[in-house]
Protein backbone atom coordinates (compact mmCIF):
# COMPACT_ATOMS: atom_id res chain seq x y z
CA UNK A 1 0.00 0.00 0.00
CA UNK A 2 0.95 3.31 -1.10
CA UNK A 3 0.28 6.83 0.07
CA UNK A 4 0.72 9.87 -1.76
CA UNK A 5 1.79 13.32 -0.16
CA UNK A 6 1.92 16.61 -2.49
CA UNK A 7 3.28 19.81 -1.78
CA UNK A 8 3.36 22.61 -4.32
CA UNK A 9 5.83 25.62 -3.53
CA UNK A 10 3.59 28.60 -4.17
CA UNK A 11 6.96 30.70 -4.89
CA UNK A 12 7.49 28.01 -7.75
CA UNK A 13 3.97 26.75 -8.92
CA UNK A 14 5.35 24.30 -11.69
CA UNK A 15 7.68 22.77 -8.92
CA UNK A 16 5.90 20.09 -7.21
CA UNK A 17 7.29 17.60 -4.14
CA UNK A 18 6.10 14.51 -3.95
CA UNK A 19 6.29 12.21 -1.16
CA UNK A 20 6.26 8.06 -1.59
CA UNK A 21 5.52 6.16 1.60
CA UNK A 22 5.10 2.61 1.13
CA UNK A 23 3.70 0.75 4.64
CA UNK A 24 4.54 -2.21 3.42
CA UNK A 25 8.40 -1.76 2.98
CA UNK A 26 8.25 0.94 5.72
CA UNK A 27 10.63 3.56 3.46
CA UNK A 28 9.94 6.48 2.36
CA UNK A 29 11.30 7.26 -0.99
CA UNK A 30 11.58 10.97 -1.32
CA UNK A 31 11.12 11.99 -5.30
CA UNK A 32 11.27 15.63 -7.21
CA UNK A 33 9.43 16.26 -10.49
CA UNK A 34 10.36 19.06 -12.52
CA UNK A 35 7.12 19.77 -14.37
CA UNK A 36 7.10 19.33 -17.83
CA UNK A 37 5.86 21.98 -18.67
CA UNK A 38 9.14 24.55 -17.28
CA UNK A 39 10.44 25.66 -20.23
CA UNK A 40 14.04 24.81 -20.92
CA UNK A 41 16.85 26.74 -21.33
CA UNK A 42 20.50 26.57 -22.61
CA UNK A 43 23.42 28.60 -22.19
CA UNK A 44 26.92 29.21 -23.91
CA UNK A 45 28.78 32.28 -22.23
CA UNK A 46 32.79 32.29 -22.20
CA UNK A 47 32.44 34.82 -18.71
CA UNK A 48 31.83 32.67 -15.97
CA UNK A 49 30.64 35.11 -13.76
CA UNK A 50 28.04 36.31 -16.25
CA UNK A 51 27.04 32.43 -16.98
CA UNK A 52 26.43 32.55 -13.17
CA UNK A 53 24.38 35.89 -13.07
CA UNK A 54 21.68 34.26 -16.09
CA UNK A 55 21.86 31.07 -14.03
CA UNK A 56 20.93 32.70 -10.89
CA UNK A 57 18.24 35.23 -12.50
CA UNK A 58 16.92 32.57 -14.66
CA UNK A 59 17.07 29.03 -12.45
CA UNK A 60 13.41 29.69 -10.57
CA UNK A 61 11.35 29.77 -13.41
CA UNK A 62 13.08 27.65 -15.63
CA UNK A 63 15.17 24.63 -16.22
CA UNK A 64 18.83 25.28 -17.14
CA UNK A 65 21.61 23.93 -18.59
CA UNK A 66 24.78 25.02 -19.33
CA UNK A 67 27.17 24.21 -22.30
CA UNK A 68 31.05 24.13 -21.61
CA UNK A 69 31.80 24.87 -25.62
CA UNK A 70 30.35 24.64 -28.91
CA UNK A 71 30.08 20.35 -29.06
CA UNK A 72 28.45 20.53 -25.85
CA UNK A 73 25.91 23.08 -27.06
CA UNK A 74 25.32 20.56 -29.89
CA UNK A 75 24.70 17.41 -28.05
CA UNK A 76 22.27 19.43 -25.46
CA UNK A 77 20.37 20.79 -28.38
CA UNK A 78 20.11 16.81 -29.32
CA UNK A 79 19.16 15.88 -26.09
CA UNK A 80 17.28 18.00 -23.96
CA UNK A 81 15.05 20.14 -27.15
CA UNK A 82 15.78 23.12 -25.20
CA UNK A 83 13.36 26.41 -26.00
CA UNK A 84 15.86 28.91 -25.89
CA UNK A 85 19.71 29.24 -26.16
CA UNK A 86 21.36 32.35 -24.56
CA UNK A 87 24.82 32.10 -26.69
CA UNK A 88 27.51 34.70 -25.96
CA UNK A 89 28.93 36.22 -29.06
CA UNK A 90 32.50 36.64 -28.15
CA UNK A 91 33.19 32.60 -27.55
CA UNK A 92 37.23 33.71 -27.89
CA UNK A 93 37.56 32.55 -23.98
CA UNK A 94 36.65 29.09 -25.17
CA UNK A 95 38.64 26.53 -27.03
CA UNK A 96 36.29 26.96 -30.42
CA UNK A 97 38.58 26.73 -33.19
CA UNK A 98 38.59 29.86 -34.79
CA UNK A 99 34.52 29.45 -34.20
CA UNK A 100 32.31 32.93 -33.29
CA UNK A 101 29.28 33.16 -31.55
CA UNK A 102 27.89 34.21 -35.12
CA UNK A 103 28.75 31.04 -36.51
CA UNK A 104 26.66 29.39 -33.56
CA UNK A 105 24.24 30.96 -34.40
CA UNK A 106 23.99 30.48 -37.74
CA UNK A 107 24.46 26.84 -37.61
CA UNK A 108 22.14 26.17 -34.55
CA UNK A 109 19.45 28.47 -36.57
CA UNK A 110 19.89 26.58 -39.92
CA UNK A 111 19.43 23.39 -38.07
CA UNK A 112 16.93 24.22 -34.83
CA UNK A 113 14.41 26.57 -36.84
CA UNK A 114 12.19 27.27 -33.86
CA UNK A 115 14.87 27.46 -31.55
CA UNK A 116 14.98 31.06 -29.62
CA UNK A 117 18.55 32.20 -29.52
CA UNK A 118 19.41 35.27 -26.76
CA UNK A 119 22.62 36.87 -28.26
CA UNK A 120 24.79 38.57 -25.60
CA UNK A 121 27.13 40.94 -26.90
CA UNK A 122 29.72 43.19 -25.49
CA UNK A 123 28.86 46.53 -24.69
CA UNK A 124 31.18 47.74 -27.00
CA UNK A 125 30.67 45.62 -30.25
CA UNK A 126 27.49 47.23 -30.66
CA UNK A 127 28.81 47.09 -34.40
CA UNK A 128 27.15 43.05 -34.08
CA UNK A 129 23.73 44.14 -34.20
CA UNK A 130 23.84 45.61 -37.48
CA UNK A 131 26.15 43.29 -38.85
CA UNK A 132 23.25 40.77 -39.32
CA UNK A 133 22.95 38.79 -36.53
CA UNK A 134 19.72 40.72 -35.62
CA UNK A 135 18.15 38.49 -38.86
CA UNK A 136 19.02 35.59 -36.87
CA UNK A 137 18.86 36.58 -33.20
CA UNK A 138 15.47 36.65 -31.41
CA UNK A 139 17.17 38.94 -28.85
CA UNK A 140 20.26 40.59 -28.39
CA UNK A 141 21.48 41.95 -25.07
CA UNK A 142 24.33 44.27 -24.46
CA UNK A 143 26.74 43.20 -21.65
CA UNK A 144 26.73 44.15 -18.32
CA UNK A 145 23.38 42.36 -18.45
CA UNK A 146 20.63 43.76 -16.45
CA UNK A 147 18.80 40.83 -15.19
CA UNK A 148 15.49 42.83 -15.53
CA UNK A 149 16.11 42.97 -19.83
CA UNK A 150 17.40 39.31 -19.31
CA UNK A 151 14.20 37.92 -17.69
CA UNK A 152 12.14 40.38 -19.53
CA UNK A 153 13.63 39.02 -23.05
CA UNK A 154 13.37 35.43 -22.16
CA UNK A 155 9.69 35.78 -20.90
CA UNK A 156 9.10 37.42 -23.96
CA UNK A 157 10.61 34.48 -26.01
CA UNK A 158 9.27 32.02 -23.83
CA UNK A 159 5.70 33.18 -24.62
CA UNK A 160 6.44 33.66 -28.49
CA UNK A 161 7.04 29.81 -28.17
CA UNK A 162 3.88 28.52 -26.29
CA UNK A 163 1.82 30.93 -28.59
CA UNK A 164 3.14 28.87 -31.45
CA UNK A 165 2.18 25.50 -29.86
CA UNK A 166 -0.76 26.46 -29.28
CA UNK A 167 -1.72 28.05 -32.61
């Protein structure tokens, strides 16, 4: 015999806690569910203190992973269907051989059509956004990142994408 025990975290609603108590065996098994429907989320950023900043700003409302370098982006994308991808453009901190953020982008796009890509650029290579990444970016930000424009841009995205499964 089994008994069930829920508890939903109201600062979370799609995390839920569920407790398994089984008489019989007298253990408790203690289990998390991520809900399937948290939106997932990917990240390639050479800066590890700014990968930590869009972990921490993004990591309540959404599930995260992040990429080491460019393969790793790859086999995630495989893997775990993320929703969005926040890709730094200035990957030269990374072993990517000769690789830009650009190029990301314009493979992952040519593959992963209704993948949402967040661009981060530096606050000086403003040039990027005209250079025609904006075609192929759903949403550049400028670095420092403001984690009000970063939650703002991927809530934005994030409801561009359950629109379309819906429609």
């Amino acid at each position: 015999m089994f008994r069930f025990t829920f508890f939903f975290f109201p600062h979370n609603p799609k995390f839920v806690h569920i407790n398994i108590v089984n008489f019989q065996a007298s253990m408790t098994q203690h289990l998390r569910i991520t809900s399937f429907f948290m939106k997932k989320i990917l990240i390639l950023n050479a800066d590890l203190g700014t990968q930590m900043q869009i972990y921490l700003a993004l990591c309540d409302a959404y599930q995260i992973e992040i990429a080491e370098n460019i393969d790793a982006v790859m086999y995630y994308l495989r893997k775990m269907r993320p929703e969005i991808l926040v890709l730094d453009y200035n990957l030269e901190a990374l072993q990517t051989n000769g690789r830009t953020g650009a190029d990301v982008l314009r493979k992952v796009k040519k593959k992963y059509q209704d993948l949402k890509v967040v661009l981060l650029v530096d606050g000086d290579d403003r040039k990027h956004e005209i250079d025609g990444e904006s075609d192929t970016a759903d949403s550049i930000l400028f670095k420092p990142i403001k984690n009000r424009n970063l939650i703002s841009s991927v809530k934005k995205l994030a409801e561009i994408e359950t629109a379309s499964l819906v429609s």
